[in-house]
Protein backbone atom coordinates (compact mmCIF):
# COMPACT_ATOMS: atom_id res chain seq x y z
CA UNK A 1 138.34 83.91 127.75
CA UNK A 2 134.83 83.09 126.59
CA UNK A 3 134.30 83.03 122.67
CA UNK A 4 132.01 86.20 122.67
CA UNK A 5 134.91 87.73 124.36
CA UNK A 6 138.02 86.57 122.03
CA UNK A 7 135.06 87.25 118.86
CA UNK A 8 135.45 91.45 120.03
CA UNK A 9 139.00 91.30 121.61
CA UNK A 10 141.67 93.51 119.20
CA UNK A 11 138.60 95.09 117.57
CA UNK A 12 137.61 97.74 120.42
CA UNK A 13 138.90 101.10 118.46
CA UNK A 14 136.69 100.22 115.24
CA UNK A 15 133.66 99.07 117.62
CA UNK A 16 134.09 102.75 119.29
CA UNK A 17 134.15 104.65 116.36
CA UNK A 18 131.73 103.42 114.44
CA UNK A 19 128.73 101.88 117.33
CA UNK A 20 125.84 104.25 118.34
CA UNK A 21 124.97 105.69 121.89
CA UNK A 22 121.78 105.07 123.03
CA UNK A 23 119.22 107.77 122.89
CA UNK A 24 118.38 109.74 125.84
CA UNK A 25 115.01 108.40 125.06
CA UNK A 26 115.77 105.09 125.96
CA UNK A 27 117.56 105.79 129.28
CA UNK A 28 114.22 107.57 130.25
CA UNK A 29 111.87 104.80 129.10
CA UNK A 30 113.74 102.17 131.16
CA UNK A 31 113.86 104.65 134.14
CA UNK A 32 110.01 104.95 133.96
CA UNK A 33 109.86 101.28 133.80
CA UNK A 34 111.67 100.70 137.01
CA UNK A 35 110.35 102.93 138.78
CA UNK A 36 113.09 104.80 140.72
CA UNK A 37 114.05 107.94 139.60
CA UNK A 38 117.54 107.24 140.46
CA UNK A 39 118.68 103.52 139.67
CA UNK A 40 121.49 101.27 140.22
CA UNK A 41 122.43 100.10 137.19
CA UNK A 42 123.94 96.74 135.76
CA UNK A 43 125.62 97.06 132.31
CA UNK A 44 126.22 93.79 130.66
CA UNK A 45 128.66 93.26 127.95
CA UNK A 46 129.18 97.08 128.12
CA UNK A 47 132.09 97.07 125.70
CA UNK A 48 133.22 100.49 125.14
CA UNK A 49 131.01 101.86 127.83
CA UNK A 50 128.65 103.81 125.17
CA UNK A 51 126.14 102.30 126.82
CA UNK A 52 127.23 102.92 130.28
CA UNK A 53 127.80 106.67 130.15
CA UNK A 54 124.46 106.87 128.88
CA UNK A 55 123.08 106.49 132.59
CA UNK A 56 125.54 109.52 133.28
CA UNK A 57 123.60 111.84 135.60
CA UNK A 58 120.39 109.15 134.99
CA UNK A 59 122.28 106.50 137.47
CA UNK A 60 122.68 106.40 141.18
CA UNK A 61 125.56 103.93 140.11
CA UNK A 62 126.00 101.85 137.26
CA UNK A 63 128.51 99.16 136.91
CA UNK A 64 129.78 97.41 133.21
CA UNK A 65 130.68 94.29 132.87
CA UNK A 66 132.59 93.54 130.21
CA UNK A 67 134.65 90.43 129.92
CA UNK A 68 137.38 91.78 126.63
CA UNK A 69 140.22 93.62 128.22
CA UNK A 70 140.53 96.32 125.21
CA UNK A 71 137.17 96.91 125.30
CA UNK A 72 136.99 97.08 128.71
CA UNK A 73 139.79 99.70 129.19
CA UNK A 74 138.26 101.89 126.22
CA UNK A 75 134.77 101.71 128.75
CA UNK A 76 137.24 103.06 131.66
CA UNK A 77 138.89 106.07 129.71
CA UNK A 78 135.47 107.08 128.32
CA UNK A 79 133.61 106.58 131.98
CA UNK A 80 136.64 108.34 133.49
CA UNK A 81 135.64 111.61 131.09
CA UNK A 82 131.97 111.23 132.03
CA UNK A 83 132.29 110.79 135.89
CA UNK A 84 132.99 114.07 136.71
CA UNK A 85 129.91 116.10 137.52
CA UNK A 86 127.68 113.71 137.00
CA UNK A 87 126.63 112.35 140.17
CA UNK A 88 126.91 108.90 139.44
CA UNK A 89 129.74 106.29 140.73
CA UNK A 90 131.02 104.29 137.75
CA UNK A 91 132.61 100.74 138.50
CA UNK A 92 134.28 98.77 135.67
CA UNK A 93 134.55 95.00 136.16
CA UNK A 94 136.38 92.39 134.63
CA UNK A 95 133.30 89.78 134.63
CA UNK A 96 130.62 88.05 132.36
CA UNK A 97 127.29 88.06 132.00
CA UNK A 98 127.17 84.39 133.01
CA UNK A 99 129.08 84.99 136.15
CA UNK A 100 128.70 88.52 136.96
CA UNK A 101 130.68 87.78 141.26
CA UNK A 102 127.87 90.67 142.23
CA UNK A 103 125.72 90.62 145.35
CA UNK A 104 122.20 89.36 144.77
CA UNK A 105 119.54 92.32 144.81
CA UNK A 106 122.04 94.78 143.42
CA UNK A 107 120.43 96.25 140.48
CA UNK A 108 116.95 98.21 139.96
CA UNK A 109 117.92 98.10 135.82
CA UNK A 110 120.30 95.31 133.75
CA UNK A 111 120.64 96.42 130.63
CA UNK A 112 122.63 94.59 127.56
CA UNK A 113 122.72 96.89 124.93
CA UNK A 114 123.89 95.12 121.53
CA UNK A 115 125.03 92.31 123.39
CA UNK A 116 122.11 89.86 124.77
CA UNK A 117 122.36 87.35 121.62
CA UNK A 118 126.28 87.16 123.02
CA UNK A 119 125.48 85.47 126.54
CA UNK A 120 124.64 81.91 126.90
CA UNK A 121 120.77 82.57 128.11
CA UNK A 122 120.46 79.35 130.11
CA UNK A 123 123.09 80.54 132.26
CA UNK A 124 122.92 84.65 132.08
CA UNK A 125 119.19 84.89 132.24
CA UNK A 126 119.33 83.21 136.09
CA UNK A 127 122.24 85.32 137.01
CA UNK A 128 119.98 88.67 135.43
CA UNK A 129 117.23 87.46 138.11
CA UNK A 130 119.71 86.93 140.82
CA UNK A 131 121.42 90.54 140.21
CA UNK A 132 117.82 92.53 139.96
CA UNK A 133 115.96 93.85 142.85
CA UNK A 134 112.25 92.87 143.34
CA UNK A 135 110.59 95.01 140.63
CA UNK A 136 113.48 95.33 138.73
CA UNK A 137 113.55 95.57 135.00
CA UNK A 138 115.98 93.72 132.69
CA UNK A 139 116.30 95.78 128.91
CA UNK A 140 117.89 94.00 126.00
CA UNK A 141 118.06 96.73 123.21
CA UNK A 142 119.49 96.95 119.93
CA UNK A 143 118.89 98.76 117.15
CA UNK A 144 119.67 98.57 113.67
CA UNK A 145 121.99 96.31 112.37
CA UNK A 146 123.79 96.70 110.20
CA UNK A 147 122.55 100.55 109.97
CA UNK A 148 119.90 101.38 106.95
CA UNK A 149 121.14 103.93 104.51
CA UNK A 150 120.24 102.12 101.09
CA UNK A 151 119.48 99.20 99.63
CA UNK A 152 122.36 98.82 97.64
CA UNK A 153 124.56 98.55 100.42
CA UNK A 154 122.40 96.68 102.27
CA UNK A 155 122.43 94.13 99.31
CA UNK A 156 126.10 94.07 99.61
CA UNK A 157 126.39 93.56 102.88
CA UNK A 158 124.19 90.73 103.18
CA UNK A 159 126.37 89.36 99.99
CA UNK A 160 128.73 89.54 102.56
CA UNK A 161 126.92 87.75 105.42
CA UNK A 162 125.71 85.25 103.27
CA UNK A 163 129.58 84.36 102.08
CA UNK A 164 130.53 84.13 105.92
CA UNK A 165 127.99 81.47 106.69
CA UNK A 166 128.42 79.49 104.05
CA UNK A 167 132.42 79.17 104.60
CA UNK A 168 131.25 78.16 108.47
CA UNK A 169 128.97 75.39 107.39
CA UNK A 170 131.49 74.20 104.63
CA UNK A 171 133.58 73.81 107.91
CA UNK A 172 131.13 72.46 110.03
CA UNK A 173 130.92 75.14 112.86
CA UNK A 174 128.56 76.47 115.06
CA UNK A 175 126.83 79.78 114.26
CA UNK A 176 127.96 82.46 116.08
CA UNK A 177 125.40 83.04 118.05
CA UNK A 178 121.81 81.88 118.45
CA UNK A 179 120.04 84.60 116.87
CA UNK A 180 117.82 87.85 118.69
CA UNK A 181 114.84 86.28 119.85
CA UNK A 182 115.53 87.97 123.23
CA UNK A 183 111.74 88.50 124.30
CA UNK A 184 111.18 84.69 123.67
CA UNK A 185 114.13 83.25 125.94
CA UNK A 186 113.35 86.01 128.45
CA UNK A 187 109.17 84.82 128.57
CA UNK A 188 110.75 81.01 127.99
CA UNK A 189 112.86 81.04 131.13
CA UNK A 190 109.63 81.83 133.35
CA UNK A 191 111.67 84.71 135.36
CA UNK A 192 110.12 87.23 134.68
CA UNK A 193 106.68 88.72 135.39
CA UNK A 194 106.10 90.67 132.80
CA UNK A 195 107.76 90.88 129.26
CA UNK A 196 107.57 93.13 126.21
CA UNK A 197 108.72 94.56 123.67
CA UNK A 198 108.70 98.86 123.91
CA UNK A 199 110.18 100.84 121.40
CA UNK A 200 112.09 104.24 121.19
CA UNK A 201 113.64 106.22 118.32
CA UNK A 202 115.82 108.68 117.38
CA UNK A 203 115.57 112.23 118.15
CA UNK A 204 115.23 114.06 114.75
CA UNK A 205 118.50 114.74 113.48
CA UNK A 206 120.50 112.80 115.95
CA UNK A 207 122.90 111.03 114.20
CA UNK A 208 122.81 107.26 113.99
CA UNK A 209 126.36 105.90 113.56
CA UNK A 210 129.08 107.71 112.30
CA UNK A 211 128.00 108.19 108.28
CA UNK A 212 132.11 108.90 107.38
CA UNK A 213 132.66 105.10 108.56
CA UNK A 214 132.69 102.55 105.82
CA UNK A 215 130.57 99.48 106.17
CA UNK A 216 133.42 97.44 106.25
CA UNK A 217 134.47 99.21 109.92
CA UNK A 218 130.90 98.49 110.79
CA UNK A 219 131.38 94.90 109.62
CA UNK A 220 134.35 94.60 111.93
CA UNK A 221 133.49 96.06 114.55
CA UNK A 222 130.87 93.41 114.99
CA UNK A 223 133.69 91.08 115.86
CA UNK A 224 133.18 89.39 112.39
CA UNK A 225 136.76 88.69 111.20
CA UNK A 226 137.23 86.48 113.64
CA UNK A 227 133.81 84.78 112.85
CA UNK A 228 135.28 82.01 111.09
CA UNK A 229 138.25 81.17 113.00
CA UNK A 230 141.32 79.64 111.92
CA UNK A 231 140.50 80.73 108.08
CA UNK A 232 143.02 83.80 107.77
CA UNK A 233 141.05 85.41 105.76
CA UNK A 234 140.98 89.07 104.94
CA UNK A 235 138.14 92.03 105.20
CA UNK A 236 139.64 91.48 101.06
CA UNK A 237 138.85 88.26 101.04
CA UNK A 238 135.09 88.82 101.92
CA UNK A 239 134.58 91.14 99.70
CA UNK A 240 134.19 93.68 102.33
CA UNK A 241 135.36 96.46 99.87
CA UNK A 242 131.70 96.08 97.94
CA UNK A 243 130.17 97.22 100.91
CA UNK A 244 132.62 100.34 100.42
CA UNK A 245 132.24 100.44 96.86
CA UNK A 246 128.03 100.49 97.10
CA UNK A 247 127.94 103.14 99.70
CA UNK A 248 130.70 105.38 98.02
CA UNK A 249 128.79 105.41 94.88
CA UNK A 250 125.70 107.16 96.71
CA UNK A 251 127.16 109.14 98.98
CA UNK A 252 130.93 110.29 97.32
């Protein structure tokens, strides 16, 4: 099992119930981009299939990858509910973005929603190029994380953060991942055409996470308590519960 992977495995009901669906927004910006009014559609690290049941009635066919077996059966109970009367064939697959096992030329759209800073992008970005048809668009999105409500919980959580790394350098490990420069490792690998950076929001008053979830959830669902591995430490233990604390004092 990859570390990305084992990072989200055991954490896939807290991911569900607290991660945002993309707006419908989005889904029609990419389709404009590709130019087919009724792509195939690569999902990479799909988890919980939010992001692939967004192409629901959008999608000739999409298939999610998604390498964490929790996560992965979540995707296929909530793609099994969208399916029906949609018009578009749903495939789940045990893969990674690294090594996806599809056909060259599938895909008129790869998408990685939340999940591009996950994949090793010497190896996923060739296998992206592989997988897309000529013309085809590749769209790394993610939006706000963690989600802005106020700046004292955003001060907390970044308390938080901050405690994390520092307990990984003390014990001399690698960061977790390399960081969300996508649009410079996409231009960098010289695969690509074009590349850009587009941007979306919203709808006004469409909800952006679920607001009853505590930071902490959000926290988790990140795959962060197993950040540090080996530590057994607690969502106590970093403090998690001032994350709580901040937002219950504005909001309870």
């Amino acid at each position: 099992m990859s570390d990305a992977a084992a990072r989200f495995s055991g954490v896939a009901d807290q991911y569900d119930a607290v991660r945002p669906q993309p707006p419908a927004d989005l889904i029609t910006v990419i389709t404009q981009w590709s130019g087919r009014a009724w792509p195939d559609v690569v999902d990479l690290g799909a988890g919980t299939g939010l992001s692939s049941v967004a192409w629901a009635g959008r999608a000739r066919q999409v298939t999610a990858v998604e390498p964490a077996g929790d996560m992965r059966r979540r995707a296929e109970r909530r793609i099994g509910d969208a399916r029906a009367g949609s018009g578009t064939r749903f495939t789940v697959l045990d893969a990674t973005a690294e090594a996806t096992g599809l056909p060259g030329g599938c895909a008129d759209v790869v998408t990685a929603s939340q999940a591009m800073h996950w994949f090793d992008p010497d190896r996923a970005l060739p296998e992206i190029a592989r997988l897309l048809c000529p013309g085809g668009v590749l769209a790394a999105y993610d939006c706000d994380w963690p989600p802005c409500t106020d700046w004292e919980t955003g001060a907390a959580w970044a308390r938080v953060a901050q405690r994390v790394d520092a307990e990984q350098a003390r014990r001399g490990l690698a960061p977790a991942h390399r960081g969300k420069n996508h649009l410079g490792r996409i231009r960098a690998s010289g695969l690509f055409r074009h590349c850009a950076t587009p941007r979306t929001s919203w709808p006004k008053g469409a909800p952006r996470t679920t607001s009853a979830s505590p930071p902490s959830a959000r926290w988790r669902s990140g795959g962060s308590g197993s950040r540090v591995p080996g530590g057994g430490r607690t969502g106590c233990a970093w403090r998690l519960g001032s994350c709580d604390q901040a937002t219950d004092s504005r909001y309870t």
